[in-house]
C-alpha atoms as a PDB file:
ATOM      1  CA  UNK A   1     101.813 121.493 159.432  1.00  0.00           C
ATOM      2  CA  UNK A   2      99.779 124.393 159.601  1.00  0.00           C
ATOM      3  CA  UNK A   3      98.395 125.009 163.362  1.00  0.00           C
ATOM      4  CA  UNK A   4      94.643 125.341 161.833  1.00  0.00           C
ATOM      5  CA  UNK A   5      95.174 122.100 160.042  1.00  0.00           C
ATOM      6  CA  UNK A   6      96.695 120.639 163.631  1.00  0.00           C
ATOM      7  CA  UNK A   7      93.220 122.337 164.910  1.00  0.00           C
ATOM      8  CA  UNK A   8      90.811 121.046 162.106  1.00  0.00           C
ATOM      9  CA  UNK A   9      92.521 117.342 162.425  1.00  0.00           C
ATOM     10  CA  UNK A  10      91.871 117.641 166.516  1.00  0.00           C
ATOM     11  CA  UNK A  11      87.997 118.657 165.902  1.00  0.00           C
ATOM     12  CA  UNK A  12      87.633 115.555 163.808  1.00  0.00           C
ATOM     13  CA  UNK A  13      89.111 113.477 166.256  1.00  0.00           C
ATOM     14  CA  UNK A  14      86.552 114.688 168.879  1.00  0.00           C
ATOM     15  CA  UNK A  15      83.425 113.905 166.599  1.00  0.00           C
ATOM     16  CA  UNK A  16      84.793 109.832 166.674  1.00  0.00           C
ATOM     17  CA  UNK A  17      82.479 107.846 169.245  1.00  0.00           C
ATOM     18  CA  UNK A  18      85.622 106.903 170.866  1.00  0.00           C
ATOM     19  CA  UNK A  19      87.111 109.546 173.230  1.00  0.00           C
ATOM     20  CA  UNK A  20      90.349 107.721 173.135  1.00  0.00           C
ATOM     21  CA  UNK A  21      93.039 107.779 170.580  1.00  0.00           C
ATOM     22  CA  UNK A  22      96.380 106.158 170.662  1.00  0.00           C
ATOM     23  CA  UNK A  23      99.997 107.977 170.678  1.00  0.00           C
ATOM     24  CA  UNK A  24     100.506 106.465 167.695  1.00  0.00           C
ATOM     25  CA  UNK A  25      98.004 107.555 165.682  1.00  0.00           C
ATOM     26  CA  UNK A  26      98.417 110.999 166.746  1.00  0.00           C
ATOM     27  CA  UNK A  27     101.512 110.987 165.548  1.00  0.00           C
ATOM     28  CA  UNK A  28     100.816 109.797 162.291  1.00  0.00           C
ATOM     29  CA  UNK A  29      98.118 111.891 161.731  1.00  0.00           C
ATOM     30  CA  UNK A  30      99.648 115.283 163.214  1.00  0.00           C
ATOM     31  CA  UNK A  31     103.386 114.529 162.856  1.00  0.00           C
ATOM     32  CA  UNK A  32     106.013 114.759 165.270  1.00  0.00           C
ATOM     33  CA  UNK A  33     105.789 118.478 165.312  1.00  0.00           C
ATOM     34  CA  UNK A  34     102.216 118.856 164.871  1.00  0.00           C
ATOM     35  CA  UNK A  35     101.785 116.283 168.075  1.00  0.00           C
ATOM     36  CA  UNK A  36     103.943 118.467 170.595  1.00  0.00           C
ATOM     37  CA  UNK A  37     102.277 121.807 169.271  1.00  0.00           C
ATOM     38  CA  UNK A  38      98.982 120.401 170.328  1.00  0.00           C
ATOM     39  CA  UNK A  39     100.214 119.111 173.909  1.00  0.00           C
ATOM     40  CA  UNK A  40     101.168 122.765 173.886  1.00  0.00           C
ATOM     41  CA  UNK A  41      98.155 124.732 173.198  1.00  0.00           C
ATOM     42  CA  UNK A  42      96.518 121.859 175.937  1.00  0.00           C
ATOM     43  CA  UNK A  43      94.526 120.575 173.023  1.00  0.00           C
ATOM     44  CA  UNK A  44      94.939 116.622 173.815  1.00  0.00           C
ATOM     45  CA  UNK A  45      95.434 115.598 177.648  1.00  0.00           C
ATOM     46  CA  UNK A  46      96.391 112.455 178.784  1.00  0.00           C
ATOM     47  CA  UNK A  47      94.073 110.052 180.416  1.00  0.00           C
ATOM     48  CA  UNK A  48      95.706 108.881 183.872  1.00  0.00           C
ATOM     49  CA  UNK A  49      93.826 105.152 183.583  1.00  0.00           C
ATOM     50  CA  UNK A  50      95.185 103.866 180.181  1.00  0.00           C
ATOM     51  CA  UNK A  51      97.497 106.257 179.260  1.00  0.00           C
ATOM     52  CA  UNK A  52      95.611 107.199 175.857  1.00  0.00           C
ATOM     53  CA  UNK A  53      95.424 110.685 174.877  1.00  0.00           C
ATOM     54  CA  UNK A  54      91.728 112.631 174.709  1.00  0.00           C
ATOM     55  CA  UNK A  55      90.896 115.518 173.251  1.00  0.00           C
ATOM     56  CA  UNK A  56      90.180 118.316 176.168  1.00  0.00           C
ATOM     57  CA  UNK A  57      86.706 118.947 177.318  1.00  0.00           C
ATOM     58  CA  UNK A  58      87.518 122.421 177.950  1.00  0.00           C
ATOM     59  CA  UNK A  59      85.081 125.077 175.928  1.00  0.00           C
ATOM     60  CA  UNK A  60      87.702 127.289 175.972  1.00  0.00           C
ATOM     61  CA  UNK A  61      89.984 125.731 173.938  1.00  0.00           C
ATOM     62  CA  UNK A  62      87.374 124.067 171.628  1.00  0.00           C
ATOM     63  CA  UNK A  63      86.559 127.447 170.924  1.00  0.00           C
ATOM     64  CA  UNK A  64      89.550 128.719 169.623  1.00  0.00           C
ATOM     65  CA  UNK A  65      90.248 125.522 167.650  1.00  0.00           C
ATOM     66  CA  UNK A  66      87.480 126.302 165.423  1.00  0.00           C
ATOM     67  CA  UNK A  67      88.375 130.040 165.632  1.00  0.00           C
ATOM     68  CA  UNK A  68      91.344 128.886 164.247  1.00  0.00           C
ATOM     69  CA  UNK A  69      90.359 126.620 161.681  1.00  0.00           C
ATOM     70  CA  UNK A  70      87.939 129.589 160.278  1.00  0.00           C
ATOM     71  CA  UNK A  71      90.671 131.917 159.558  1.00  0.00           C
ATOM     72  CA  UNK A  72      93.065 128.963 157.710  1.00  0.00           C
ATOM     73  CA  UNK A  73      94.618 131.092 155.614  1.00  0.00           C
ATOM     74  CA  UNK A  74      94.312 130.511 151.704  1.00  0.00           C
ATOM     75  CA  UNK A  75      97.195 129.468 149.813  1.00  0.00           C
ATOM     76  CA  UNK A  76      98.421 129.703 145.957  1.00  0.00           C
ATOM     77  CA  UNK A  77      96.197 127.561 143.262  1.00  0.00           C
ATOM     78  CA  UNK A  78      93.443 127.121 145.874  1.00  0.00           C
ATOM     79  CA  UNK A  79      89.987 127.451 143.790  1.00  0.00           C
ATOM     80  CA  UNK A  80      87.572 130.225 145.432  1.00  0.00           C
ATOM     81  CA  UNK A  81      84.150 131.848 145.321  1.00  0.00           C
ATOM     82  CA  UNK A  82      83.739 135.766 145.295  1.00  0.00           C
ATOM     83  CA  UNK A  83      80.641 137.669 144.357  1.00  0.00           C
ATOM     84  CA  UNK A  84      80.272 140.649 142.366  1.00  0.00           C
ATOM     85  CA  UNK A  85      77.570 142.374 140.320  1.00  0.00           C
ATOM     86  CA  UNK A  86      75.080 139.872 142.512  1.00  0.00           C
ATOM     87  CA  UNK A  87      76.937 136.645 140.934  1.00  0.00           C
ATOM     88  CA  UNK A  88      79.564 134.655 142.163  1.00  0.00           C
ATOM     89  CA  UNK A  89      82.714 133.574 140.444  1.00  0.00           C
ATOM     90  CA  UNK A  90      85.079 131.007 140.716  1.00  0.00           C
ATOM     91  CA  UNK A  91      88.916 131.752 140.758  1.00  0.00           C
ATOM     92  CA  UNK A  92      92.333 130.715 141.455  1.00  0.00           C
ATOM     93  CA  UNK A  93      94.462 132.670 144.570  1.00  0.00           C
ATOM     94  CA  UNK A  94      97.640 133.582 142.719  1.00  0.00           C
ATOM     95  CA  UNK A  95      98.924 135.438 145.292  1.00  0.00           C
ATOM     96  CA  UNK A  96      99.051 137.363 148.674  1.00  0.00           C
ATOM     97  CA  UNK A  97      99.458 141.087 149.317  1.00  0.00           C
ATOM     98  CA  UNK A  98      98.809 141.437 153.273  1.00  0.00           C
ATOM     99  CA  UNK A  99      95.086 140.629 154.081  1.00  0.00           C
ATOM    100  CA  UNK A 100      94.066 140.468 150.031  1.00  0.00           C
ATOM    101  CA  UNK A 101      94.626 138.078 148.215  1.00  0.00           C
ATOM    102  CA  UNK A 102      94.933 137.980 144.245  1.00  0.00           C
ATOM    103  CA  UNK A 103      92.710 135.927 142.311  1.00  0.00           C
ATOM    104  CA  UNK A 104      92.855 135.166 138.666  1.00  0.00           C
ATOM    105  CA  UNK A 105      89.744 133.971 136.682  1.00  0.00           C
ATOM    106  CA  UNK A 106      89.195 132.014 133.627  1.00  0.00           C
ATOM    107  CA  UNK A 107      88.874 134.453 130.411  1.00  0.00           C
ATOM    108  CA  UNK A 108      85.081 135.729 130.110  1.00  0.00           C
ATOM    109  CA  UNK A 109      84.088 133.874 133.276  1.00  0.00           C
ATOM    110  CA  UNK A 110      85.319 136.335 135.901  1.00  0.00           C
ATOM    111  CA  UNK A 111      83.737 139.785 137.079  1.00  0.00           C
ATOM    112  CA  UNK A 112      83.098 142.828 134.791  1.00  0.00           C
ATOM    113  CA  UNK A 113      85.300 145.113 137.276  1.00  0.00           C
ATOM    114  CA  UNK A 114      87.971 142.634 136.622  1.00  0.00           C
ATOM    115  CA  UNK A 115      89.006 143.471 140.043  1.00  0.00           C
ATOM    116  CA  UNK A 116      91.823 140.943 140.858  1.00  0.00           C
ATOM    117  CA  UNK A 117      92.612 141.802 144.736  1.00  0.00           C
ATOM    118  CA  UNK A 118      90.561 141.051 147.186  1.00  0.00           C
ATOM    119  CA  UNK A 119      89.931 140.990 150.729  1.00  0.00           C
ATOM    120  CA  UNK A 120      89.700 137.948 152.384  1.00  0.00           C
ATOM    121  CA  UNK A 121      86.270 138.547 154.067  1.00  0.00           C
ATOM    122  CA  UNK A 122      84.903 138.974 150.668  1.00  0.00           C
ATOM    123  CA  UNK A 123      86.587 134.926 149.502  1.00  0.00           C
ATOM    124  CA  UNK A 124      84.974 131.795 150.328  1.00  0.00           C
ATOM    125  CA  UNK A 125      86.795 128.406 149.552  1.00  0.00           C
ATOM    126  CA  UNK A 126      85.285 126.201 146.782  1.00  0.00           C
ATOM    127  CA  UNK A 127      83.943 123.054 147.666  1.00  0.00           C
ATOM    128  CA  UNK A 128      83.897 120.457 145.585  1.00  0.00           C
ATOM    129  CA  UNK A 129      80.297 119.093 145.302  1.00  0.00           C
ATOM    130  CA  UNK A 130      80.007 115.518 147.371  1.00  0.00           C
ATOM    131  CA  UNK A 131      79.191 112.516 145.418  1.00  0.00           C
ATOM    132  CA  UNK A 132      76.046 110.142 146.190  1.00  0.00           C
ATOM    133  CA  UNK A 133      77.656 107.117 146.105  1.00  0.00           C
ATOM    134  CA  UNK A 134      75.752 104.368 148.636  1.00  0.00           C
ATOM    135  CA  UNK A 135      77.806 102.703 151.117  1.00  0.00           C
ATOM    136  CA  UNK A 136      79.119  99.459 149.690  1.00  0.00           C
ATOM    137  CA  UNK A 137      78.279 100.192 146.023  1.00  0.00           C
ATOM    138  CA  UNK A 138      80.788 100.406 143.581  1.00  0.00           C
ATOM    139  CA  UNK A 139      79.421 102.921 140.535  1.00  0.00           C
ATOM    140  CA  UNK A 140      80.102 100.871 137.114  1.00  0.00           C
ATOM    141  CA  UNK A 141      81.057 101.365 133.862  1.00  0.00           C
ATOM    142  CA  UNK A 142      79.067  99.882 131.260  1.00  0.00           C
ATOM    143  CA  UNK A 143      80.951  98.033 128.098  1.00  0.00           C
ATOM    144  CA  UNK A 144      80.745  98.449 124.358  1.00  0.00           C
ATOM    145  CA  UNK A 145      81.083  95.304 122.679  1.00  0.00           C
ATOM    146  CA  UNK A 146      83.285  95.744 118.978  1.00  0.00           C
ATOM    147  CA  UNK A 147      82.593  92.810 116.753  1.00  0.00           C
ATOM    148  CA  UNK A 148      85.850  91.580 115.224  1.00  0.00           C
ATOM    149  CA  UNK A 149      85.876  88.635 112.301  1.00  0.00           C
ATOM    150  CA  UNK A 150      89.462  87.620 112.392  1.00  0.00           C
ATOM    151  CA  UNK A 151      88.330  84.676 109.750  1.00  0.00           C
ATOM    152  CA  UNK A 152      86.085  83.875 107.233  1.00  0.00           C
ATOM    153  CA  UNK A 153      83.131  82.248 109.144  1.00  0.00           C
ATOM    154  CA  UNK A 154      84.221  82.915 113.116  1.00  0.00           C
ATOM    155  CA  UNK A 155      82.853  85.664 115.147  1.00  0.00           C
ATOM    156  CA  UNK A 156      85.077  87.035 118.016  1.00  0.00           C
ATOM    157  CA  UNK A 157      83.361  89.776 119.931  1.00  0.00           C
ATOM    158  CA  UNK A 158      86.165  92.438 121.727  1.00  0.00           C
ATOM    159  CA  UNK A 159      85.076  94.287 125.260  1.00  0.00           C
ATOM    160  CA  UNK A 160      86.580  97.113 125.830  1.00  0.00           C
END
């Protein structure tokens, strides 16, 4: 695991109303690795009364978590947002050259340059648009009935 993905999965921890969190579950959700990289960097501490871990209080290293989760590196088929011309365009990172990265776009829908490098201060990430979907609800399909006479005189009806 990636240490900005160690970094992004610690700042979610912190938001939880709970300081505390459980070896355990540390080390499913970093992995074995990921767990003793972040004990490291002084990211989690131990809390001397119940021996549950926390995540540090210290600004200084809260700061560079996010610092690092900013700069997570793109990798290969992630879907991205550059603008050129005043319009933005979604593409797919096909590769890295150094600090650009080469996008590829879908034919007509990409820039008229048809620039395909590009810096990565000029690339946002695509994010996928959240769904309204109220807590507890479950969204529906409706049915289409078929009518089906499999005999003179009966009527079955089919849902599909």
């Amino acid at each position: 695991m990636k240490t900005s993905q160690i970094a992004k999965k610690i700042l979610e921890i912190r938001k939880r109303p709970s300081p505390f969190i459980m070896n355990g579950e540390l080390m499913l959700l970093l992995g074995p690795d990921g767990f003793q990289e972040a004990l490291n960097r002084r990211w989690l501490i131990q809390d001397s009364d119940n021996g549950a871990m926390l995540v540090t209080p210290l600004e200084a290293f809260i700061d560079q978590m996010r610092q690092l989760c900013e700069e997570d590196d793109l990798e290969v088929g992630d879907s991205v947002v550059v603008g050129s011309d005043g319009t933005t365009y979604t593409g797919t990172v096909q590769s890295r050259e150094g600090n650009n990265y080469k996008l590829s776009f879908p034919p007509g829908k990409g820039p008229v340059s048809q620039m395909s490098v590009y810096p990565r201060n000029q690339i946002n990430r695509y994010a996928q648009p959240a769904k309204n979907i109220q807590p507890g609800s479950v969204p529906v399909k409706k049915s289409t009935a078929t009518t089906y006479n499999s005999a003179p005189g009966s009527n079955n009806t089919i849902r599909r």
